[in-house]
C-alpha atoms as a PDB file:
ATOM      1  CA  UNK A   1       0.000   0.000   0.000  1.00  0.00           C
ATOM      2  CA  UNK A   2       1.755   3.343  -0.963  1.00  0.00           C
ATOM      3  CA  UNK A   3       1.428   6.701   1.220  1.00  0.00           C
ATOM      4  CA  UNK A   4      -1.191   8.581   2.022  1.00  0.00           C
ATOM      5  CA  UNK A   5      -1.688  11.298  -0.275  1.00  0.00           C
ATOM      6  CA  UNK A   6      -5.615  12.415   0.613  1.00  0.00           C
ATOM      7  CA  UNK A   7      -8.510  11.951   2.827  1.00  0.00           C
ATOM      8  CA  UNK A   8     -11.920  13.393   1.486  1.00  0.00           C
ATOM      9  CA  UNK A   9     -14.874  14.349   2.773  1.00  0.00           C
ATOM     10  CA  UNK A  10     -17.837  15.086   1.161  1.00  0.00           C
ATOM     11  CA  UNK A  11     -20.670  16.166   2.541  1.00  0.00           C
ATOM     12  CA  UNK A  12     -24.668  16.820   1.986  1.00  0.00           C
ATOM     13  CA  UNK A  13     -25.870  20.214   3.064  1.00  0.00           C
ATOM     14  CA  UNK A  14     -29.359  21.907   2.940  1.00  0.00           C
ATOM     15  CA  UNK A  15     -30.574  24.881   5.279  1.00  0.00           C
ATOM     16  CA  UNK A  16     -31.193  22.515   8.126  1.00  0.00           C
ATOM     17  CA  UNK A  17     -28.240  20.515   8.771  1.00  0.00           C
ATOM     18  CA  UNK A  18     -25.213  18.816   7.014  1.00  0.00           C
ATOM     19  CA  UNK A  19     -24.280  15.035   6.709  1.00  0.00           C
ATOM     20  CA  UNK A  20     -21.479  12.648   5.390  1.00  0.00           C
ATOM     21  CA  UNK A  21     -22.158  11.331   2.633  1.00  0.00           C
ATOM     22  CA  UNK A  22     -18.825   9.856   1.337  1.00  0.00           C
ATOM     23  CA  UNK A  23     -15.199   9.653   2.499  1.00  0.00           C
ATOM     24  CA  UNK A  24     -12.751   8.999  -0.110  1.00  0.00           C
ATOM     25  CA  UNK A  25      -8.752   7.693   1.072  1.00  0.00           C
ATOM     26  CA  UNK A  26      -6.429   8.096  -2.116  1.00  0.00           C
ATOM     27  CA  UNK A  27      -3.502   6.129  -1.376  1.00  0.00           C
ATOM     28  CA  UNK A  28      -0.233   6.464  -4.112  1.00  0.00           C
ATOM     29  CA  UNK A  29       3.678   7.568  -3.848  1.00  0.00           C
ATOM     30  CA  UNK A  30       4.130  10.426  -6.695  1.00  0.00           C
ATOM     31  CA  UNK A  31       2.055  13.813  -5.840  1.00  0.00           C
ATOM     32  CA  UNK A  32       0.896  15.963  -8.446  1.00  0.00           C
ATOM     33  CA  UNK A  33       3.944  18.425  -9.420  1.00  0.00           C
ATOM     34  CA  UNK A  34       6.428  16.105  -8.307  1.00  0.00           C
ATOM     35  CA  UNK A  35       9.156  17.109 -10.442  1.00  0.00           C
ATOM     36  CA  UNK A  36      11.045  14.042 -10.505  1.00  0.00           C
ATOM     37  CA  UNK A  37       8.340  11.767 -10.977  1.00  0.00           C
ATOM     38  CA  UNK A  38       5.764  13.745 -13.032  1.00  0.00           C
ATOM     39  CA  UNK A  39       6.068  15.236 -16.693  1.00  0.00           C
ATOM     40  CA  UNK A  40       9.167  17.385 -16.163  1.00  0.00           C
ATOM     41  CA  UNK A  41      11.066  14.549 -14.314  1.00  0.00           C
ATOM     42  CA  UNK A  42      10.095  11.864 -17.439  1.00  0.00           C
ATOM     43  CA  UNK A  43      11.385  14.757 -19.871  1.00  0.00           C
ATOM     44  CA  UNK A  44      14.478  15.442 -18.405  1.00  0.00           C
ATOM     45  CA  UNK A  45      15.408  11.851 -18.147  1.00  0.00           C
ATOM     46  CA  UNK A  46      14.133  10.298 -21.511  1.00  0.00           C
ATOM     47  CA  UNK A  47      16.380  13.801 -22.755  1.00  0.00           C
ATOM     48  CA  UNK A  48      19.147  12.236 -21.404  1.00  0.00           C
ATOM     49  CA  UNK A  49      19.217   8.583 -22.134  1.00  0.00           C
ATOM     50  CA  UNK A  50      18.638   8.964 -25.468  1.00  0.00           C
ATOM     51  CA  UNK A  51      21.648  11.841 -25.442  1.00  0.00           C
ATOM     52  CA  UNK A  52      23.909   9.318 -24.087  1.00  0.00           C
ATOM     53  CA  UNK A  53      22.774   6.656 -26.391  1.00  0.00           C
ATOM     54  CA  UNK A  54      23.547   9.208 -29.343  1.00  0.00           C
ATOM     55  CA  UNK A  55      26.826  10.037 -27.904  1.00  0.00           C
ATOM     56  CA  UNK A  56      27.809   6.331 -27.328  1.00  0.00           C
ATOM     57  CA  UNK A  57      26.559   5.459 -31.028  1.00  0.00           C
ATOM     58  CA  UNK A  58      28.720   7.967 -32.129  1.00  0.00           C
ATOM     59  CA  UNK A  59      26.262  10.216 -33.855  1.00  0.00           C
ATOM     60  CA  UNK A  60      27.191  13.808 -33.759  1.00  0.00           C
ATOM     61  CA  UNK A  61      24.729  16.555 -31.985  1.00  0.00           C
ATOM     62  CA  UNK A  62      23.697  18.462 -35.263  1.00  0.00           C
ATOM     63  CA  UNK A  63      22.560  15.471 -36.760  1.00  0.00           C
ATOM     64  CA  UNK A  64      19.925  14.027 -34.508  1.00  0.00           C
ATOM     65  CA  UNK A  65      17.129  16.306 -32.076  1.00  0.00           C
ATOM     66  CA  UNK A  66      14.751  15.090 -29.720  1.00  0.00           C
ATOM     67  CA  UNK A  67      11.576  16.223 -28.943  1.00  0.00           C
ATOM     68  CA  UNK A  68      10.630  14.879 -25.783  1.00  0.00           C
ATOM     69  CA  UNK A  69       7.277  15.469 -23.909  1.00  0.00           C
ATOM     70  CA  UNK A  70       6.852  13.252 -21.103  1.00  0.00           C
ATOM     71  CA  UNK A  71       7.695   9.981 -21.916  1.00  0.00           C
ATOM     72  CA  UNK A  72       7.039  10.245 -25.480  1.00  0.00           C
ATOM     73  CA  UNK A  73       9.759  11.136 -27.801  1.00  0.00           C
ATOM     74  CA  UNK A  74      10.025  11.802 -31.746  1.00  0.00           C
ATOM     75  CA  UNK A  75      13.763  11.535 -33.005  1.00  0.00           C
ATOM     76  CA  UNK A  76      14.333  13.210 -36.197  1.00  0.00           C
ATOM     77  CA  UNK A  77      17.722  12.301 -37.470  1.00  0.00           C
ATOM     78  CA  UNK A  78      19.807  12.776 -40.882  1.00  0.00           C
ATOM     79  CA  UNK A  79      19.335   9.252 -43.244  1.00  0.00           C
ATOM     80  CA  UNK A  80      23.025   8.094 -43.357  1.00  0.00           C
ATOM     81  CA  UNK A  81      22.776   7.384 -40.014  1.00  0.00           C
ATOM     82  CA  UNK A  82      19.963   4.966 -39.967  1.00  0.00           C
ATOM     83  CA  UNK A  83      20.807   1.326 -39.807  1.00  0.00           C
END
């Protein structure tokens, strides 16, 4: 079971009185924003394996971009170096 992240409450009101009517326990490990975990984080780090892959392949910079949103990524890259 991961952390708690929220406890909810929702309740029923009319002029008279108020009453539970649901409470909701969200249980998880990566909070919204989280910038390791979240979009920003899976950017950053799918940015960098694939630079290191590049560099390791041998491929110079000005022949292959990444655009990288998340964990999906479009490589655009010049033909002589596709295999």
């Amino acid at each position: 079971m991961g952390n708690l992240i929220a406890k909810v409450n929702m309740y029923y009101k009319n002029t008279h009185k108020s009453r539970k009517v649901i409470s909701v326990t969200v249980n998880g490990t990566t909070f919204t924003g989280d910038p390791t975990r979240t979009t920003l984080g899976n950017t950053l780090r799918s940015y960098s394996y694939l630079s290191f892959v590049r560099h390791k392949a041998g491929v110079p910079k000005r022949s292959m971009k990444f655009l990288c949103a998340g964990d999906d990524v479009k490589i655009v890259y010049e033909t002589m170096y596709e295999t």
